[in-house]
Protein backbone atom coordinates (compact mmCIF):
# COMPACT_ATOMS: atom_id res chain seq x y z
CA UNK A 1 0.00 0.00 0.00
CA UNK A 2 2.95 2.48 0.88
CA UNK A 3 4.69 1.60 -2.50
CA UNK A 4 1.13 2.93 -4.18
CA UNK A 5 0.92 6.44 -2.34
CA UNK A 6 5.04 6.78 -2.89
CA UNK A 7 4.76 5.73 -6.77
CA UNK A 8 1.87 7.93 -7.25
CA UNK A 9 3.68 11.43 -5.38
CA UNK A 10 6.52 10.35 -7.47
CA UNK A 11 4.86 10.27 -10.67
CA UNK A 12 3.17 13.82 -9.56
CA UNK A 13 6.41 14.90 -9.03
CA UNK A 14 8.05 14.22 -12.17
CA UNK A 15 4.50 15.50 -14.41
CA UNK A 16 5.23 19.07 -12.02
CA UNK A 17 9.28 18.65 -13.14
CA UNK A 18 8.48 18.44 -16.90
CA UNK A 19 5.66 21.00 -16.68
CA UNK A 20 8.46 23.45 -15.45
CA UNK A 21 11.08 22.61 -17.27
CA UNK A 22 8.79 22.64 -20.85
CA UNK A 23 7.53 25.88 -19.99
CA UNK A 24 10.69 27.22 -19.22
CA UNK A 25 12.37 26.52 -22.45
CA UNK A 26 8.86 27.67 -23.93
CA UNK A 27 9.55 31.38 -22.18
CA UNK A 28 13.19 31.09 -23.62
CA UNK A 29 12.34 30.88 -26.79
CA UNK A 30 9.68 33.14 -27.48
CA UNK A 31 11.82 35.70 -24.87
CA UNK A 32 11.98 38.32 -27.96
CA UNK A 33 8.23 38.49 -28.73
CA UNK A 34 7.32 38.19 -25.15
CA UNK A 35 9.71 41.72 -24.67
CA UNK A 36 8.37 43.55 -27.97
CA UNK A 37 5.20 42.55 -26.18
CA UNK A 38 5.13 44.28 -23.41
CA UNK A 39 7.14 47.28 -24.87
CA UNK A 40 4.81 48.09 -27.04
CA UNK A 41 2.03 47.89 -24.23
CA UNK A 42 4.08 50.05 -22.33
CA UNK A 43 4.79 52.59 -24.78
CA UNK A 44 0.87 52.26 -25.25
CA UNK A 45 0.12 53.12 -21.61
CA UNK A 46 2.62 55.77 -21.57
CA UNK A 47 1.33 57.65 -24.07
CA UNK A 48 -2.10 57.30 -23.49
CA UNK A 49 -2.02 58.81 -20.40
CA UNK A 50 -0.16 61.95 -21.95
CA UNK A 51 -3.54 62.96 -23.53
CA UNK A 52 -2.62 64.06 -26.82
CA UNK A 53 -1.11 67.37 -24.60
CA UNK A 54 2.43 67.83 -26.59
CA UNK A 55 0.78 69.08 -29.47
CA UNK A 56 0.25 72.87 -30.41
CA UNK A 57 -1.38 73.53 -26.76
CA UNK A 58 1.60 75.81 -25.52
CA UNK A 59 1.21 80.01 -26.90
CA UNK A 60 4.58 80.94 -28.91
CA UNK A 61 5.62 84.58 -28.27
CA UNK A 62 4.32 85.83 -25.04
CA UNK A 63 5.02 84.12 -21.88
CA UNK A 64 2.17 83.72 -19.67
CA UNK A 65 3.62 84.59 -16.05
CA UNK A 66 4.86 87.56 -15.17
CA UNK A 67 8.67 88.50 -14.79
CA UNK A 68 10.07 87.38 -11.99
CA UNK A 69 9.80 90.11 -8.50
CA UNK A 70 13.89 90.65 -7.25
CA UNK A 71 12.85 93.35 -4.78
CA UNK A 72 12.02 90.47 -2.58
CA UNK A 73 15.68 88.36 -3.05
CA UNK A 74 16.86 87.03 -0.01
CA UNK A 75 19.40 88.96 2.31
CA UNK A 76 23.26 87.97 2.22
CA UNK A 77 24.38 86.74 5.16
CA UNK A 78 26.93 89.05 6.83
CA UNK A 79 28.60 86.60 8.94
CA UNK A 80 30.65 83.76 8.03
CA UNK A 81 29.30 79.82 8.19
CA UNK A 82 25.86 81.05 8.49
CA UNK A 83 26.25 82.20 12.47
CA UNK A 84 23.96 85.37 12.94
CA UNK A 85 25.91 88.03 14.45
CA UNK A 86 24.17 90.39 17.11
């Protein structure tokens, strides 16, 4: 009765060995198509979530914010490795 239940777990075992190894070599050799694969569904995702927003959207010729405000530029430090002096 034991040499039933050990032949059977060993059969299972070797049907689970070729499974992996088959499917293995399977992955191996369609590697290239498997990578262009999921490039180009990549490349897909990427650029569908841009939104067609590259195109002509930005104005040419007058910029939109104003000029930068210098009056308000930070003060130089007077004393040396940043210690305040009183």
């Amino acid at each position: 009765m034991v040499q039933k239940i050990v032949n059977v777990i060993a059969l299972a075992s070797g049907v689970v060995s070729t499974a992996v190894i088959a499917s293995g070599v399977l992955v191996y050799v369609n590697r290239d198509s498997i990578v262009d694969s999921i490039k180009s569904q990549a490349i897909e995702a990427v650029s569908g979530s841009l939104g067609g927003g590259l195109g002509g959207d930005l104005p040419v010729g007058t910029p939109d914010l104003a000029a930068p405000d210098t009056s308000a530029a930070a003060p130089v430090p007077s004393g040396g490795l940043g210690v305040p002096t009183f």
